[in-house]
Protein backbone atom coordinates (compact mmCIF):
# COMPACT_ATOMS: atom_id res chain seq x y z
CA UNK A 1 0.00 0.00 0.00
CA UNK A 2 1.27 3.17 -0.61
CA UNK A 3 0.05 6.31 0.65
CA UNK A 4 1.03 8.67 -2.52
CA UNK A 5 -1.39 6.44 -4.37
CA UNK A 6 -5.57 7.75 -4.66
CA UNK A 7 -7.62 4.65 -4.43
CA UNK A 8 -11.37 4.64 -4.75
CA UNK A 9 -14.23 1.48 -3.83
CA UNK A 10 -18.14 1.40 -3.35
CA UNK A 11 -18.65 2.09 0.33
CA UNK A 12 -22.32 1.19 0.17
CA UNK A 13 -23.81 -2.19 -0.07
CA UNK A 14 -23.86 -3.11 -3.52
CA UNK A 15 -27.73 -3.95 -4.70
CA UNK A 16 -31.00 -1.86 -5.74
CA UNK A 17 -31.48 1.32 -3.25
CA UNK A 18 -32.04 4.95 -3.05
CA UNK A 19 -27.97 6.28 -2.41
CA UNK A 20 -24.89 4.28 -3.73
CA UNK A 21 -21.31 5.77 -2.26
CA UNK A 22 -17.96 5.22 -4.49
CA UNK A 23 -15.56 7.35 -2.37
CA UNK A 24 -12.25 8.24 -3.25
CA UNK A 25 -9.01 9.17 -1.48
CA UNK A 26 -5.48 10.18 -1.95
CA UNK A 27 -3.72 13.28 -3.13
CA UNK A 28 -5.39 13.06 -6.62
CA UNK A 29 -8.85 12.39 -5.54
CA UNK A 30 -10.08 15.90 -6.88
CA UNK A 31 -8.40 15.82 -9.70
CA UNK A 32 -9.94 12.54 -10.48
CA UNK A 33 -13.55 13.26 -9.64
CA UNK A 34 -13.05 16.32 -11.62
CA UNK A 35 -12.43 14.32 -15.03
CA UNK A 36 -16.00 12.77 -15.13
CA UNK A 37 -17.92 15.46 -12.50
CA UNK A 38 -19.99 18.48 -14.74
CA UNK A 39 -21.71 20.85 -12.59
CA UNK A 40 -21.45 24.67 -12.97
CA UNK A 41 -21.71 25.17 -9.44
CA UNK A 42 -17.79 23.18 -8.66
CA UNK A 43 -14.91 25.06 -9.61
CA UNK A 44 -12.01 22.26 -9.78
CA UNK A 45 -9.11 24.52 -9.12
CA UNK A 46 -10.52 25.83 -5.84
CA UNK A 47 -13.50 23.31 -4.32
CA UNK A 48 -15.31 23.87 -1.01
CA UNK A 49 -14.39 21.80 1.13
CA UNK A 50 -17.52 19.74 3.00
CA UNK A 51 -19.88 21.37 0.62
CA UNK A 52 -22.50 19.07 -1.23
CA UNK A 53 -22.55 19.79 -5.15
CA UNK A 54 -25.27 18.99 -7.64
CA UNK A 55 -24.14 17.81 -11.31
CA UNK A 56 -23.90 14.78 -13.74
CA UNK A 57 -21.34 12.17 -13.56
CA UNK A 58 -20.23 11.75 -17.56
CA UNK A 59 -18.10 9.24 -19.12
CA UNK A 60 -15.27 11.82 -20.38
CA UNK A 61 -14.59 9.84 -23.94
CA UNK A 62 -17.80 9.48 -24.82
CA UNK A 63 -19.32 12.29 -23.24
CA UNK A 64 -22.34 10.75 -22.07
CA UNK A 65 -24.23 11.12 -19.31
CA UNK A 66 -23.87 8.78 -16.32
CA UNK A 67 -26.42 9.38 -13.68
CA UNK A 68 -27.55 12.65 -11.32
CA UNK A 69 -24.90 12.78 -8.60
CA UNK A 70 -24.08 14.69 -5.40
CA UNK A 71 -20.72 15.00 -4.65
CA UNK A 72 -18.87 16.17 -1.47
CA UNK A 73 -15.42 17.35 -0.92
CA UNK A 74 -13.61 16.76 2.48
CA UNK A 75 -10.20 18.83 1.61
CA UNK A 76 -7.23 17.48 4.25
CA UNK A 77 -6.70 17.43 7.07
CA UNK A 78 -10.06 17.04 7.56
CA UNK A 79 -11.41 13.92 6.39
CA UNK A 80 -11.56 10.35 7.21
CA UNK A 81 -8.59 9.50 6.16
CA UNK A 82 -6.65 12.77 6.59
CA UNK A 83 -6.23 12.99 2.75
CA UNK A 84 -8.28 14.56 0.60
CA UNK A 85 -11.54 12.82 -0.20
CA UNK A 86 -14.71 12.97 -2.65
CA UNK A 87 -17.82 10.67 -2.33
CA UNK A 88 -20.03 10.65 -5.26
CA UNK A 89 -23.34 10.22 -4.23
CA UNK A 90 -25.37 8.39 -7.22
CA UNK A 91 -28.46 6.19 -7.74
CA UNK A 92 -27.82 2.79 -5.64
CA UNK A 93 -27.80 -0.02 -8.34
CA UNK A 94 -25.10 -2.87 -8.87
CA UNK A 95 -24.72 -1.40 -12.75
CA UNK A 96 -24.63 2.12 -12.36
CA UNK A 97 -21.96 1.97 -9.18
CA UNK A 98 -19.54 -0.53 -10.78
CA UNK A 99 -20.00 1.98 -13.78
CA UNK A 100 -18.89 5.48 -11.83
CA UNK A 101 -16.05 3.31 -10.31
CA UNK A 102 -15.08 1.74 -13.70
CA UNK A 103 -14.36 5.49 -14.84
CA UNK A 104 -12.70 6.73 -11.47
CA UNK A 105 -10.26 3.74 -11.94
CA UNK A 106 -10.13 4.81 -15.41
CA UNK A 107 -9.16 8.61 -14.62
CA UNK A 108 -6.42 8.02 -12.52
CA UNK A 109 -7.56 6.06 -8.91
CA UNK A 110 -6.84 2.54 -8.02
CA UNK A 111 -9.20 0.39 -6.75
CA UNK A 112 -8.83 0.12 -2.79
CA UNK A 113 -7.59 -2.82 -0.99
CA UNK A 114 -10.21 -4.32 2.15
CA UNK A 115 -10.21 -1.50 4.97
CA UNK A 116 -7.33 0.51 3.04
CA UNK A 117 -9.33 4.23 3.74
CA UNK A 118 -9.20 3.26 7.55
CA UNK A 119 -5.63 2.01 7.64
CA UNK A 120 -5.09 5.19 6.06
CA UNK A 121 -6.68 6.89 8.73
CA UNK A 122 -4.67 4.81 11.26
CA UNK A 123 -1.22 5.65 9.39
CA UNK A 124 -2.45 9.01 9.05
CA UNK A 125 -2.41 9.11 12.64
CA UNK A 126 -6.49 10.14 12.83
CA UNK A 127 -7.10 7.27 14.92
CA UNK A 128 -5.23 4.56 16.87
CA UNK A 129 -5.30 0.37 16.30
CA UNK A 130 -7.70 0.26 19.27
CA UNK A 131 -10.24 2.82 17.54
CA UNK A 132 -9.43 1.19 14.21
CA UNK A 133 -10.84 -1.97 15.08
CA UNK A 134 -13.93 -0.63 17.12
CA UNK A 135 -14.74 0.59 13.64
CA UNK A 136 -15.42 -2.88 12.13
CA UNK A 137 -17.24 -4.02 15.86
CA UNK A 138 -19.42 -0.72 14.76
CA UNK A 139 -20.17 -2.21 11.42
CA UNK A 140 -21.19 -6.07 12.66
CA UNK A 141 -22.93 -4.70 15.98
CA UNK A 142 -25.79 -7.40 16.70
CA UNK A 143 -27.17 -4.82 19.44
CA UNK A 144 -27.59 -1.18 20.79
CA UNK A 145 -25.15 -2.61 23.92
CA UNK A 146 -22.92 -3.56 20.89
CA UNK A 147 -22.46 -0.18 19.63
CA UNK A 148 -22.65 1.27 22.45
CA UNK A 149 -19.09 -0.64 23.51
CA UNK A 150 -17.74 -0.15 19.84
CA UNK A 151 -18.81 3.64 19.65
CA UNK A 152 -17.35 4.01 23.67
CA UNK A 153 -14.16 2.66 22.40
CA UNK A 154 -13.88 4.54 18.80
CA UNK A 155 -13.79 7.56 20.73
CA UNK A 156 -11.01 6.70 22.59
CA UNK A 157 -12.21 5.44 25.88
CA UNK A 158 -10.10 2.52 25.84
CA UNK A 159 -7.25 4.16 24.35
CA UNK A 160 -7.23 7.46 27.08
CA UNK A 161 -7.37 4.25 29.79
CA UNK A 162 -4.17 2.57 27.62
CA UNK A 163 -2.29 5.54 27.20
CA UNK A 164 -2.63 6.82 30.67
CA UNK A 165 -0.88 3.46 31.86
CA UNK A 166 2.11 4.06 29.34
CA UNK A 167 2.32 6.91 30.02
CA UNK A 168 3.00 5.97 33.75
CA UNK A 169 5.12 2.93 32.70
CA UNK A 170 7.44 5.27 30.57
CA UNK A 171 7.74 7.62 33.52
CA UNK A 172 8.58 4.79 35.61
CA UNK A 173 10.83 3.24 32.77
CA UNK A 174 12.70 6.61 32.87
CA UNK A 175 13.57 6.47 36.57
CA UNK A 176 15.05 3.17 36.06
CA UNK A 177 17.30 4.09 33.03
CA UNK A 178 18.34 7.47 35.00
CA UNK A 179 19.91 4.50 37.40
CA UNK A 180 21.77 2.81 34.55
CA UNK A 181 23.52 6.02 33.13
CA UNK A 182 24.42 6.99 36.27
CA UNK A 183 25.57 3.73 37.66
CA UNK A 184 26.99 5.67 40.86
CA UNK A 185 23.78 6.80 42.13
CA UNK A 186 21.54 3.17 42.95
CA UNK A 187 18.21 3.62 43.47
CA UNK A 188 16.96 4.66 46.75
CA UNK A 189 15.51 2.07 49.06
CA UNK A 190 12.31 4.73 48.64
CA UNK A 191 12.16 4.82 45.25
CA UNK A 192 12.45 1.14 44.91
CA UNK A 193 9.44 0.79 47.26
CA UNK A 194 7.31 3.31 45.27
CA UNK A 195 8.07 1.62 42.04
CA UNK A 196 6.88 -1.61 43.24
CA UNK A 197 3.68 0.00 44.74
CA UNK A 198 2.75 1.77 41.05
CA UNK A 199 3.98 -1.44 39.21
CA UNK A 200 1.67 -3.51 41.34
CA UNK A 201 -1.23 -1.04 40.94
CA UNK A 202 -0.55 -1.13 37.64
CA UNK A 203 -0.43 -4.56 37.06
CA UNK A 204 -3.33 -5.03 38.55
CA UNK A 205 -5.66 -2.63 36.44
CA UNK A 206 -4.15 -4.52 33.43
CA UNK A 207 -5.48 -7.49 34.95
CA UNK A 208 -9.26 -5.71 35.35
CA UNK A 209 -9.51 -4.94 31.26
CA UNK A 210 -8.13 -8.21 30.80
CA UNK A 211 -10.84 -9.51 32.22
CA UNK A 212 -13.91 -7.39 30.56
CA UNK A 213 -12.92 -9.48 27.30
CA UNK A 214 -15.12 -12.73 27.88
CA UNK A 215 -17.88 -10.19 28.26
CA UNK A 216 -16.46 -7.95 25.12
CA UNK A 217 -16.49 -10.78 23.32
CA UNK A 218 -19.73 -11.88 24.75
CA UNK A 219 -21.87 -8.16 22.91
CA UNK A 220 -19.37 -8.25 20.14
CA UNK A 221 -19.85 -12.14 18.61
CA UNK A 222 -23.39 -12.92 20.51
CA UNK A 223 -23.74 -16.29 21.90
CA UNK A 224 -24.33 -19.72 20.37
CA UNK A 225 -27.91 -21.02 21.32
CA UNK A 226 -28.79 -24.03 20.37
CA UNK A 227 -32.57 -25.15 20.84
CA UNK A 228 -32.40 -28.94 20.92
CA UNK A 229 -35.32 -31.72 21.49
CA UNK A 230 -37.12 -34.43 20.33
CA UNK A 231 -39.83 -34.19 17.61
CA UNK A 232 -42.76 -31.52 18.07
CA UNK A 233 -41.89 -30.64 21.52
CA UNK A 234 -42.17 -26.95 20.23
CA UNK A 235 -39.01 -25.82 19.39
CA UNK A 236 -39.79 -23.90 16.51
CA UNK A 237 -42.86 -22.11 18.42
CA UNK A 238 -40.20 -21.03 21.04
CA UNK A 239 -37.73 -19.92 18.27
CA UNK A 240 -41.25 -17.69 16.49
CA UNK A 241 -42.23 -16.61 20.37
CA UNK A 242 -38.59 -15.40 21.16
CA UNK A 243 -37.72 -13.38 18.14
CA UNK A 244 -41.34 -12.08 17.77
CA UNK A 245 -42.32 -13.51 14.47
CA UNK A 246 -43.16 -16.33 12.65
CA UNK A 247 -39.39 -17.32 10.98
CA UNK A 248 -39.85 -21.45 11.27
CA UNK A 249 -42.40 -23.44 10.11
CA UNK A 250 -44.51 -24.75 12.75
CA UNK A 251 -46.95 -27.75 12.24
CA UNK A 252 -48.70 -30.41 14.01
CA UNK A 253 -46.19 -33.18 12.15
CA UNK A 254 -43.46 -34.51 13.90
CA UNK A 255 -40.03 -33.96 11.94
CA UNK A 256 -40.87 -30.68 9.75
CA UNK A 257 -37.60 -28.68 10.83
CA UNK A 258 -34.62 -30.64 9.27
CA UNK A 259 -32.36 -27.93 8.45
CA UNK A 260 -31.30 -25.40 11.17
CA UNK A 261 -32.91 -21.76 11.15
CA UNK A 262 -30.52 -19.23 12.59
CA UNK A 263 -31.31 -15.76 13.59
CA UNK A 264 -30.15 -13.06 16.46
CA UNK A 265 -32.05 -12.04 18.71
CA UNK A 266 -30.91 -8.54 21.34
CA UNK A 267 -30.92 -10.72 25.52
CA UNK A 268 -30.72 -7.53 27.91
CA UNK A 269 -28.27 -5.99 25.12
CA UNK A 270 -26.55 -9.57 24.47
CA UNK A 271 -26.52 -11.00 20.92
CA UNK A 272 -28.32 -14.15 21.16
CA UNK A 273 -28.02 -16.35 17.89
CA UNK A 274 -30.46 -18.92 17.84
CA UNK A 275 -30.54 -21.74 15.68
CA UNK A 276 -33.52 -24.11 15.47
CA UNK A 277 -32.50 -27.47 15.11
CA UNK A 278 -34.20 -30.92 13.81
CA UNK A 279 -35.43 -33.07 16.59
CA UNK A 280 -33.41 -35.61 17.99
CA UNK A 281 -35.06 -39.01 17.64
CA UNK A 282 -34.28 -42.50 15.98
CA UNK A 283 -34.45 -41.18 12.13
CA UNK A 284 -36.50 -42.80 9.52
CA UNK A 285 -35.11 -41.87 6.42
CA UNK A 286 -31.97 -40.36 4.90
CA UNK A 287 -33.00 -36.64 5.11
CA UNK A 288 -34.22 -36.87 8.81
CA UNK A 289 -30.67 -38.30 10.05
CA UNK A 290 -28.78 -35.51 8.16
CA UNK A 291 -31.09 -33.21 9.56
CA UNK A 292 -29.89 -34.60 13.09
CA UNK A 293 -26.15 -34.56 12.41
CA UNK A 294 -26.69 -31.07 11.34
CA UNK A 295 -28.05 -30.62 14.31
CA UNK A 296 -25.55 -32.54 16.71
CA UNK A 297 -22.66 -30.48 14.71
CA UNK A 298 -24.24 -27.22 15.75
CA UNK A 299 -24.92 -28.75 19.66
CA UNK A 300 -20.86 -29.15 19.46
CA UNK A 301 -20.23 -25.57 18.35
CA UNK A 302 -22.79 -24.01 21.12
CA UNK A 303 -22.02 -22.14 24.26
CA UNK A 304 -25.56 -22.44 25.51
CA UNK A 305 -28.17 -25.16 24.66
CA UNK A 306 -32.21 -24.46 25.56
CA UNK A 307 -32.99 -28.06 25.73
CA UNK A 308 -37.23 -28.01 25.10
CA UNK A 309 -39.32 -30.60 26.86
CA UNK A 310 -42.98 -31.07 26.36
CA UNK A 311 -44.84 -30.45 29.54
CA UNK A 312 -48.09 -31.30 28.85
CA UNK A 313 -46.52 -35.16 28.65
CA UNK A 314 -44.80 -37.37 30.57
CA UNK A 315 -41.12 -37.04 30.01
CA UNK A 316 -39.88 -40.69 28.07
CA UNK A 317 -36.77 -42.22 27.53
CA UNK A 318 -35.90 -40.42 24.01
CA UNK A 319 -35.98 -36.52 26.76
CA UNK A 320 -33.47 -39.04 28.78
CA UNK A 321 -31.52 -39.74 26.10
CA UNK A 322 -30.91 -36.12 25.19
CA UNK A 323 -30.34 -35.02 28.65
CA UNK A 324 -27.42 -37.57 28.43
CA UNK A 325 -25.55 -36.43 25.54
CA UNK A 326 -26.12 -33.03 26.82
CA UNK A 327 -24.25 -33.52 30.02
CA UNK A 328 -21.36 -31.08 30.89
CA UNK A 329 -22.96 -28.36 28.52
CA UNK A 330 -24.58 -24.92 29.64
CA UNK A 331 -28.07 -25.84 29.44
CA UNK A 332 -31.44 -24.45 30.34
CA UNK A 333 -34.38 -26.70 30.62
CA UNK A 334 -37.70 -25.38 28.97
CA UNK A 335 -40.49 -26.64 29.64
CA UNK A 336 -42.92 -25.53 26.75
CA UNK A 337 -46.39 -25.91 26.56
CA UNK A 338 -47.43 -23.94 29.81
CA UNK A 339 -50.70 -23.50 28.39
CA UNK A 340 -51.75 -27.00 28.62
CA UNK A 341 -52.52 -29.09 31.58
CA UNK A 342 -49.30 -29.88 33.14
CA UNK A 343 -47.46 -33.38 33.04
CA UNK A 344 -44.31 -32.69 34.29
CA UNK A 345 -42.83 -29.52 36.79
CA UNK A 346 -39.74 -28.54 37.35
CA UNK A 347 -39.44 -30.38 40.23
CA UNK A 348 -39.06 -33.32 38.15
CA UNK A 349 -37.33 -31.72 35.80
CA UNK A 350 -34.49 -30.95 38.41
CA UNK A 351 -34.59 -34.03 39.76
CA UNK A 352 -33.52 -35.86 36.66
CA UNK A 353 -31.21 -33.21 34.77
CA UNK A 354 -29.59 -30.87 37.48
CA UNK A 355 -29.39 -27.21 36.68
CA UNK A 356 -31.88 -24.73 35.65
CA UNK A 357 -35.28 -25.05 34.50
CA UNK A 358 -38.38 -22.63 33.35
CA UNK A 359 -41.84 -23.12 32.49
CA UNK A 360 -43.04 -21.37 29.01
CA UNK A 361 -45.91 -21.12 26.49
CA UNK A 362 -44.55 -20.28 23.35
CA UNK A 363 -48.35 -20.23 22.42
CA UNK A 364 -49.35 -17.32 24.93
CA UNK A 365 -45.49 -16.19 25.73
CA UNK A 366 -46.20 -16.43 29.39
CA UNK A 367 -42.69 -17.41 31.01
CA UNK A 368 -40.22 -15.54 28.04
CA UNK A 369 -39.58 -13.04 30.00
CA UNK A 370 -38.30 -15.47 33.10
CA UNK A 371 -36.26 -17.32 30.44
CA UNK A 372 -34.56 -14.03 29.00
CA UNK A 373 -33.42 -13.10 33.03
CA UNK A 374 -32.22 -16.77 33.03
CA UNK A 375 -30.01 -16.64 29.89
CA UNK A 376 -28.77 -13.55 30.80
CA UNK A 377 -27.82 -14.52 33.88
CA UNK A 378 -26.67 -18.04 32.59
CA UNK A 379 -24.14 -16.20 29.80
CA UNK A 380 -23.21 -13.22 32.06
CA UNK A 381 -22.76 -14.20 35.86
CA UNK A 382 -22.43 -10.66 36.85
CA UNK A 383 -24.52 -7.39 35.49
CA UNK A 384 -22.00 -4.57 33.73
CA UNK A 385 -22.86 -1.30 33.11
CA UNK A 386 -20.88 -1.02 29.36
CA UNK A 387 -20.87 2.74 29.97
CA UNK A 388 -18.89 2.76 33.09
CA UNK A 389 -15.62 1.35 32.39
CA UNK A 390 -13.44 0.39 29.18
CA UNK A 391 -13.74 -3.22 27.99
CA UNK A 392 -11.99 -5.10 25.61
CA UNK A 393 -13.70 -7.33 22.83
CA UNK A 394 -10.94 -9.14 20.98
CA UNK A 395 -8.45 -11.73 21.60
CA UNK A 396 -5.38 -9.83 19.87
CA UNK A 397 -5.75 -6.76 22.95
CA UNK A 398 -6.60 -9.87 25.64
CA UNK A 399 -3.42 -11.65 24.78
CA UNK A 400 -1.26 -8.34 24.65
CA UNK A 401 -2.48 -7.44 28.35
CA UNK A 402 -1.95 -10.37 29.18
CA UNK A 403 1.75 -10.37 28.17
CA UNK A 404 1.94 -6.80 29.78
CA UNK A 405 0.96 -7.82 32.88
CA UNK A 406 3.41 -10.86 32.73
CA UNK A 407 6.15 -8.49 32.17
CA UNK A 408 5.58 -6.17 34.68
CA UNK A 409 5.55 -8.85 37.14
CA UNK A 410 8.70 -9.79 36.35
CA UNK A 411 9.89 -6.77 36.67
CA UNK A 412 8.29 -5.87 40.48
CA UNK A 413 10.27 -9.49 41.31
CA UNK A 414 13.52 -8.08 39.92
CA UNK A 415 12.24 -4.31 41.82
CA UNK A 416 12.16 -6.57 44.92
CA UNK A 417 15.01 -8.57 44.72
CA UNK A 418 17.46 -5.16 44.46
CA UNK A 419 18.42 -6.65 40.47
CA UNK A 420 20.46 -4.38 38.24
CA UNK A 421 18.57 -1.75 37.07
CA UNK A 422 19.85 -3.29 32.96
CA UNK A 423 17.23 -6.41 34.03
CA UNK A 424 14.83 -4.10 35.44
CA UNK A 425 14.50 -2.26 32.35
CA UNK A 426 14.60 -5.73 30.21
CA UNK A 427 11.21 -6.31 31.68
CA UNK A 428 9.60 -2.83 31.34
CA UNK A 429 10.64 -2.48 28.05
CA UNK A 430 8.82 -5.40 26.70
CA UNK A 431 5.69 -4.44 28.70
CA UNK A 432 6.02 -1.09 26.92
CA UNK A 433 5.90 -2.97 23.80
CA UNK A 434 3.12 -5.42 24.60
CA UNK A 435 1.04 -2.68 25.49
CA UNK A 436 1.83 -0.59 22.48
CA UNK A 437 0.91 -2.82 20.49
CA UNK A 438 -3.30 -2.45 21.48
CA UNK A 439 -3.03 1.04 20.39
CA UNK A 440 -0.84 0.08 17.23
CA UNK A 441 2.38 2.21 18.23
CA UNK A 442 4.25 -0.92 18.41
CA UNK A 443 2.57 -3.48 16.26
CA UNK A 444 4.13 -5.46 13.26
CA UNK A 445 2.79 -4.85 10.05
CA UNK A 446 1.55 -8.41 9.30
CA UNK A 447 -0.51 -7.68 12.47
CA UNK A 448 -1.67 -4.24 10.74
CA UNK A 449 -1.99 -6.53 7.70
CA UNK A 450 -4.37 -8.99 9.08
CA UNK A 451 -6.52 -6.73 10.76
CA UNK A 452 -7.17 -4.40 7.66
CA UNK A 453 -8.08 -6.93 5.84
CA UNK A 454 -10.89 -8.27 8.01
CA UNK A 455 -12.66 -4.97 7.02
CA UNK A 456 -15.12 -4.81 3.32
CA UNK A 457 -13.84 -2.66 0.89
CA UNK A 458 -14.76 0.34 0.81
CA UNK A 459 -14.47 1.31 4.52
């Protein structure tokens, strides 16, 4: 990538809509829009900068007209990307879009590389790694918690918290280096017991965001539900009751899921994906025992199971057999069909599959809202207000905390034990660079590289 170059993409989804995007950025981006942008309005040589203009997009050899656009200049610095950049705002339509960017290539642009405008932005210095990679948690947010984390930490909360540590760690660093070029001067008992007081405090708020990432992770990916039963136990009602609308088939006949339905639904601001499975039961033909290893290969993949029993009837050997190969999973036990005369409590229930267990009607909906508090409570064993504190959501800042941490230990034990101040500074060096590495001020480029590219073009 190279950052003399002007590169242009679609930044809206590409399909039938009102507004399709192609924006372009890079010292040349002007010039470029310029060569296929009539309006008499837009003076090339001297454009307004964040000022909409009205005017036809042409194709320059042929001269023909394009579509009605809207363009918008955003002169640097102040722009996404810190370079200059046009959008061309134009009918939304897979034929007309690939068109406009056909002739921006064309004119002079290149076409842009997955999340090349916010690298830019990163390399540009506009933003840091951290904020960088809340903007693709923005994109994929399942809930308003979601974005409310991702939109927290694109506006720096987690990098002010990050910063503020290495900023102390430097200072810190400093004092012990002062010790090493002045070898006659040791440092003082005080000082040694101060550092080890701030590198403990330290270490131990490192330790605190470390551990907001199972949550993070928890509002960022959603969790793996699997709904799992035998045959017309209601599993498909409870799927329809829970997200609100009729998505699965539902019918009288045992054995009419056999493919599994998956959709999100928003758990106290937790992103719940569901997926309706086939029920479990001694198949009778070939597409009913796919339809269950489909099923057991998405029970292996999930971090919650809502195991459906019918409570109107007796619970039989094929509810024991499931309870059996659901042992040592997260599990709730519904027990659908409130509506009906009862057959089985949760008494029973309990007695037979330990853990928890909730009555429902996915008929009436009486019970959903008990169920809800208990998956919440299930995924998330404490409450978290996401507005409080900073939180982590990915493994990459996890792991590099986690290193930090390590290293600063290391170097309170070598604080303690009176080592040379050279050791000393071994350790807090490479927690400096662990820590720098969350923020991108210390990160390798085939880090940068595999980040960027988890992004769509055009962002």
């Amino acid at each position: 990538m190279y950052l003399q170059d002007t590169i242009a993409a679609i930044s809206t989804p590409v399909g039938a809509g009102g507004i399709g995007i192609i924006r372009i950025s890079g010292p040349d981006a002007v010039k470029v829009a310029s060569a296929l942008f009539r309006s008499a309005a837009f003076d090339p040589r001297a454009p307004q900068s964040h000022r909409l203009y009205y005017g036809t997009i042409v194709d320059p050899q042929g001269c023909s007209s394009i579509d009605e656009v809207l363009i918008t200049c955003m002169l640097a610095p102040r722009s996404y990307t810190r370079e200059d950049v046009v959008e061309i705002n134009c009918h939304s339509g897979v034929t007309v879009l690939q068109k406009i960017l056909g002739l921006v290539v064309r004119c002079g642009a290149r076409p842009a590389e997955p999340g090349e405008f916010t690298k830019r932005a990163f390399l540009n210095g506009r933003i840091d790694l951290a904020q960088a990679e809340a903007v693709i948690d923005i994109i994929e947010a399942k809930t308003e918690a979601s974005l409310k984390i991702a939109s927290a930490q694109l506006h720096g909360r987690l990098s002010d918290t990050l910063h503020a540590l290495r900023d102390e760690l430097i200072d810190i660093t400093a004092h012990v280096e002062a010790a090493i070029d002045f070898p006659e001067e040791d440092i003082d008992p005080a000082d040694a017991r101060d550092m080890e007081r701030r590198l403990i405090e330290i270490t131990g708020k490192l330790q605190s965001l470390s551990a907001t990432y199972h949550e993070g992770k928890l509002y960022r990916l959603g969790v793996k539900t699997t709904i799992v039963g035998k045959p017309n136990v209601g599993k498909s009602s409870l799927l329809n009751a829970l997200l609100g609308e009729d998505r699965a088939l539902v019918t009288p006949v045992p054995g009419t899921t056999r493919d599994v339905i998956q959709e999100t639904i928003s758990v106290r601001g937790i992103p719940l994906v569901l997926q309706d499975t086939a029920g479990l039961h001694a198949g009778s033909d070939e597409m009913e025992k796919l339809g269950m290893d489909l099923t057991r290969a998405r029970l292996a993949e999930a971090e919650l199971v809502l195991f459906v029993i019918d409570g109107s009837r007796d619970i039989d050997e094929r509810d024991r057999a499931i309870m059996a190969e659901l042992a040592g999973r997260k599990i709730i036990a519904v027990i659908n069909k409130d509506d009906l005369p009862p057959a089985v409590s949760r008494e029973q229930v309990r007695q037979l599959f330990p853990g928890t267990a909730v009555s429902v009607s996915a008929r009436n909906g009486s019970g959903l809202a008990r169920l809800k508090e208990l998956i919440h409570h299930t995924v998330l064993m404490f409450p978290h207000d996401s507005s409080a504190d900073s939180i982590i959501t990915s493994a990459r800042q996890r792991d590099a905390l986690d290193r930090t941490a390590v290293a600063l230990s290391a170097a309170h034990q070598a604080v303690r034990n009176s080592r040379a101040p050279e050791l000393i500074a071994v350790d807090l060096h490479a927690a400096l660079q662990a820590l720098g590495e969350i923020t991108g001020e210390t990160t390798a480029e085939d880090i940068l590289e595999r980040i960027f590219a988890s992004f769509c073009i055009g962002k």
